[in-house]
N, C-alpha and C. Protein backbone atom coordinates (compact mmCIF):
# COMPACT_ATOMS: atom_id res chain seq x y z
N UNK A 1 84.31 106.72 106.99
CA UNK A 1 83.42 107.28 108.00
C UNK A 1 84.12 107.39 109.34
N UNK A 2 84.76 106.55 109.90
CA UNK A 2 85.17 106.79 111.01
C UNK A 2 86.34 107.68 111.19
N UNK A 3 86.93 108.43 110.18
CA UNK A 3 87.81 108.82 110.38
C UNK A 3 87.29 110.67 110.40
N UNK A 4 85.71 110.66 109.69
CA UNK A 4 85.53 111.42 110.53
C UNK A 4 84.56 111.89 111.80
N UNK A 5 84.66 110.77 112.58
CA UNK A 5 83.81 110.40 113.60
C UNK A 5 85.07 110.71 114.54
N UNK A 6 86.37 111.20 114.70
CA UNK A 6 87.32 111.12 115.53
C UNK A 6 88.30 111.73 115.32
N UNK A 7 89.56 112.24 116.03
CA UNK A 7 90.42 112.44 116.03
C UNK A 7 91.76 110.91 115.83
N UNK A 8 92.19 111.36 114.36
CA UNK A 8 93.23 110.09 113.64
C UNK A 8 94.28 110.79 113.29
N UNK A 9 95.52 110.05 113.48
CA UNK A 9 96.59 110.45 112.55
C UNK A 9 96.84 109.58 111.57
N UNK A 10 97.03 109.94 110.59
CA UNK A 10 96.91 109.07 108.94
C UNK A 10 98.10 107.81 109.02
N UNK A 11 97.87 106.84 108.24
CA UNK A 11 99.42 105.88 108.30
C UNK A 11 99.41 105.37 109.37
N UNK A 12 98.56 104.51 110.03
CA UNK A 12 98.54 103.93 111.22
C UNK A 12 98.82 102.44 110.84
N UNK A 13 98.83 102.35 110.00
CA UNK A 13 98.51 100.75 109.25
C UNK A 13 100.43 100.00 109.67
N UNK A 14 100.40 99.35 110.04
CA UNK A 14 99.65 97.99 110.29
C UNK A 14 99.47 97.81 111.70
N UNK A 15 99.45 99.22 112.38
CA UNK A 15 98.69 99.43 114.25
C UNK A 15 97.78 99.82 113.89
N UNK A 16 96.95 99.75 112.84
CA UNK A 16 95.78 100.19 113.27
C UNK A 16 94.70 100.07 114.82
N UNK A 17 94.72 98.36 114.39
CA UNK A 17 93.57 97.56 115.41
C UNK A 17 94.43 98.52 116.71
N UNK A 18 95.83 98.39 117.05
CA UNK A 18 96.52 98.78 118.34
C UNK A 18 95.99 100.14 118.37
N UNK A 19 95.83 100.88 117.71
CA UNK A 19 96.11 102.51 118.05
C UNK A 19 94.08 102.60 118.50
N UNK A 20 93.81 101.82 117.33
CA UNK A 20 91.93 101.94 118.24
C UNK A 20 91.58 101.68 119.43
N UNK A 21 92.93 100.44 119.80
CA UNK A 21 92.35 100.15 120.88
C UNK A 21 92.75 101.03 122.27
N UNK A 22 93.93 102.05 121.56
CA UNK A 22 94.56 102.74 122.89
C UNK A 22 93.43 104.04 122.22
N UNK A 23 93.00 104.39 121.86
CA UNK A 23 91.64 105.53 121.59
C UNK A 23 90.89 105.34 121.76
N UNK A 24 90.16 103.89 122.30
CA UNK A 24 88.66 103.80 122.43
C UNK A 24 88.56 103.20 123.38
N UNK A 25 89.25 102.69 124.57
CA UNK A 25 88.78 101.88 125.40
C UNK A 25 87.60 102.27 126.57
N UNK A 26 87.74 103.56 126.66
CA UNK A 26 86.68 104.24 127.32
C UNK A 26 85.15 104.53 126.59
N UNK A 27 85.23 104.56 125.38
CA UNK A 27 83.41 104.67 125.22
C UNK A 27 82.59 103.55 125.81
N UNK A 28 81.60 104.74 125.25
CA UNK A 28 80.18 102.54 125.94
C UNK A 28 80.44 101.60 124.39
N UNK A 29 80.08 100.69 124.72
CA UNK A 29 79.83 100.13 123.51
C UNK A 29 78.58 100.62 122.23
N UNK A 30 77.36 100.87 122.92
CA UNK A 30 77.01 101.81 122.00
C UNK A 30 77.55 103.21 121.12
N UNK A 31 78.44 103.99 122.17
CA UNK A 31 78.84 104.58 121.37
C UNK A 31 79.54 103.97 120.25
N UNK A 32 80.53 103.39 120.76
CA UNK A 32 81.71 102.70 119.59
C UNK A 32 80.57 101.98 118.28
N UNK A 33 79.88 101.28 118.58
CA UNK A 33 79.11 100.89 117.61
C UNK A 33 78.51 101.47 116.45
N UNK A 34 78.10 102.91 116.88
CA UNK A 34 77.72 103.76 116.35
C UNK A 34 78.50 104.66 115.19
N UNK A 35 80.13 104.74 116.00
CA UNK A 35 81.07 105.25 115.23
C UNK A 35 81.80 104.41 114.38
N UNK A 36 81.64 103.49 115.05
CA UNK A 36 82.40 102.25 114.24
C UNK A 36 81.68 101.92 112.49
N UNK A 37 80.68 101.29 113.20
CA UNK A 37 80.06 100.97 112.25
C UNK A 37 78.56 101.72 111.45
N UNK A 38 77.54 102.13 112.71
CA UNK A 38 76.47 102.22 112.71
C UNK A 38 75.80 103.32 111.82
N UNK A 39 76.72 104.68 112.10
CA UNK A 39 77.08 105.60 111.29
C UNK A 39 76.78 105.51 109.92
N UNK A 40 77.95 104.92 109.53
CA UNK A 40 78.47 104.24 107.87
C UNK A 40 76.89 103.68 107.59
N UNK A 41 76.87 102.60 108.10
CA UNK A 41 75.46 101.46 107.95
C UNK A 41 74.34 103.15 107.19
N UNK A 42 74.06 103.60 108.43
CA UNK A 42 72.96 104.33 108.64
C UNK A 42 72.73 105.36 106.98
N UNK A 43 74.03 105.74 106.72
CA UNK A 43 73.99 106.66 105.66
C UNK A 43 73.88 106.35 104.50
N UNK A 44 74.98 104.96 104.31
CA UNK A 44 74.60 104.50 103.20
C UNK A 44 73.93 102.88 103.16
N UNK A 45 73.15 102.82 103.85
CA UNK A 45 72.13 101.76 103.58
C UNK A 45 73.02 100.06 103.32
N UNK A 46 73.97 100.00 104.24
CA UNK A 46 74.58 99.00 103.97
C UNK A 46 73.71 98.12 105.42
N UNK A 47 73.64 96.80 104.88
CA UNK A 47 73.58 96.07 105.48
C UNK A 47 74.75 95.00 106.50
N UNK A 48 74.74 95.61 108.22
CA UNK A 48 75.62 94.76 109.24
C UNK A 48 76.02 93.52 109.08
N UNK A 49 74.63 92.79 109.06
CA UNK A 49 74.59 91.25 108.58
C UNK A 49 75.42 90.70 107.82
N UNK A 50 75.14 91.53 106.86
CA UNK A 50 75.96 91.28 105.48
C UNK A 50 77.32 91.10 105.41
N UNK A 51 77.85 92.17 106.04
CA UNK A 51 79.20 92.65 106.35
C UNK A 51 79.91 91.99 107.61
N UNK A 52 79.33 91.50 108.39
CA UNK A 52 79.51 90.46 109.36
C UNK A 52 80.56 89.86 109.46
N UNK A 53 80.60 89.01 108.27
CA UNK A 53 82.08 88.17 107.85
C UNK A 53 83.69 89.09 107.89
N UNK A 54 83.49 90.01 107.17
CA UNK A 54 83.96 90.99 106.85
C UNK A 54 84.79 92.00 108.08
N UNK A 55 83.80 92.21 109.31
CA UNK A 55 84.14 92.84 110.27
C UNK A 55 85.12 92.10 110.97
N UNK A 56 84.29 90.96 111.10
CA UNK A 56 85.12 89.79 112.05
C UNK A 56 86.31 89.32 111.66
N UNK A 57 86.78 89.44 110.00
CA UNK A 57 87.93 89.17 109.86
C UNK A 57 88.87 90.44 109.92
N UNK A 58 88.66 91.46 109.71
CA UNK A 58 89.43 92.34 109.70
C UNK A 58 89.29 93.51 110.84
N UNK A 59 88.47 93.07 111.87
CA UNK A 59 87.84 93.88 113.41
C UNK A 59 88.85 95.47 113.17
N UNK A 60 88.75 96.13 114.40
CA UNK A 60 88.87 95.40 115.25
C UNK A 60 87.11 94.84 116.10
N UNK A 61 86.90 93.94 116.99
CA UNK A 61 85.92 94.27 117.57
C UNK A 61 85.90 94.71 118.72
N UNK A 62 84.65 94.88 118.95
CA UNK A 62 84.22 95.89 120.08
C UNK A 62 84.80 95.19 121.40
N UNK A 63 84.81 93.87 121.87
CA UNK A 63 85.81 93.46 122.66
C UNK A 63 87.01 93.77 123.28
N UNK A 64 88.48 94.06 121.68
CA UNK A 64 89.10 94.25 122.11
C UNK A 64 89.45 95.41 122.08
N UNK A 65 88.37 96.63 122.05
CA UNK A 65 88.23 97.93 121.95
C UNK A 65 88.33 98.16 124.06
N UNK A 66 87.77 97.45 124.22
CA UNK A 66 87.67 97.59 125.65
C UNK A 66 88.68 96.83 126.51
N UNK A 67 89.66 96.50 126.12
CA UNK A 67 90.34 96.47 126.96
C UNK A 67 92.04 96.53 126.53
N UNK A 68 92.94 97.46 127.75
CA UNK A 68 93.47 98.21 127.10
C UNK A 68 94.91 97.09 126.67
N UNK A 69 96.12 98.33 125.70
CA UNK A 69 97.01 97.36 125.32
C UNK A 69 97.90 96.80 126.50
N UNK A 70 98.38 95.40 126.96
CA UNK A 70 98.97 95.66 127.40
C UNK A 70 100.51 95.46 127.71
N UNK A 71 101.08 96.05 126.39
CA UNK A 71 101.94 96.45 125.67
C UNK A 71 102.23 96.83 124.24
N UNK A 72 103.59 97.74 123.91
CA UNK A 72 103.46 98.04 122.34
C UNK A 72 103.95 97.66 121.92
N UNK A 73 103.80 96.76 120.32
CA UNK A 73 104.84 95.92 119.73
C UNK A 73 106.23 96.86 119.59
N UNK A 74 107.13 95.92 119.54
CA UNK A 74 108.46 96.32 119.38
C UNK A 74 108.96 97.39 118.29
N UNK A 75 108.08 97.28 117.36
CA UNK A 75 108.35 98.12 116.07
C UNK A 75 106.69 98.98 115.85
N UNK A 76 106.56 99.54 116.96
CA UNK A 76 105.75 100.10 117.08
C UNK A 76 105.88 101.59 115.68
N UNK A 77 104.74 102.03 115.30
CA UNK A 77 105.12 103.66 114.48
C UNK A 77 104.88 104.69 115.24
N UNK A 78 105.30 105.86 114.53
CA UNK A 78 104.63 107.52 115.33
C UNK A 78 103.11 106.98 116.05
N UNK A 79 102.57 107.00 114.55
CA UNK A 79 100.89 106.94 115.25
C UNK A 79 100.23 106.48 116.35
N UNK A 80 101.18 105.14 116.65
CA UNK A 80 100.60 104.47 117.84
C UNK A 80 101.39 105.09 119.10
N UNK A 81 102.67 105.48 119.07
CA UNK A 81 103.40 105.99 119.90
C UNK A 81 102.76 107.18 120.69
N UNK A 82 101.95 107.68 119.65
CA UNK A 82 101.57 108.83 119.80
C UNK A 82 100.05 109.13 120.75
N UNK A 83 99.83 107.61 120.51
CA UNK A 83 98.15 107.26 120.71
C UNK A 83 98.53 107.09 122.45
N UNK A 84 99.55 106.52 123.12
CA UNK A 84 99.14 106.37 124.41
C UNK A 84 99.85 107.59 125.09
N UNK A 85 98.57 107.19 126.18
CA UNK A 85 98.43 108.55 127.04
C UNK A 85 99.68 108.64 127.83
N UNK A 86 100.19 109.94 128.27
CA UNK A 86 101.06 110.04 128.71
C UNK A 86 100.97 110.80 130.65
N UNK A 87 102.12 109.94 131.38
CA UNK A 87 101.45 110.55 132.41
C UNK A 87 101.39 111.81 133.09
């Protein structure tokens, strides 16, 4: 779902959490919630609660969605390279 809630470049793994967080630090949290999760929830009848455990271990969360990187790991990929803004 979220991938098509946004503009992604594929193979982000193992920046994922990094590359969300240089793409999302500006929504509200409702939005992000919505795309993140709420979306998905909404369509197919999954239960948040449930999944709870689940989010929290593998986030990212909405926390560190908001605030930005500040820096890129050393062995950074394209995807994330690609993700911060340029001036």
């Amino acid at each position: 779902m979220l991938g098509s809630d946004h503009q992604h470049d594929e193979g982000t793994w193992p920046f994922t959490r990094e590359l969300s967080v240089n793409c999302f630090t500006t929504p509200t949290r409702t939005s992000y919630n919505n795309f993140s999760q709420g979306n998905a929830a909404r369509l197919y009848d999954f239960s948040l609660e449930d999944l709870a455990p689940l989010a929290a271990e593998f986030g990212p969360i909405v926390a560190e969605l908001h605030q930005p990187l500040a820096a890129l790991p050393d062995d950074a990929n394209e995807a994330l390279l690609k993700s911060v803004p340029r001036a």
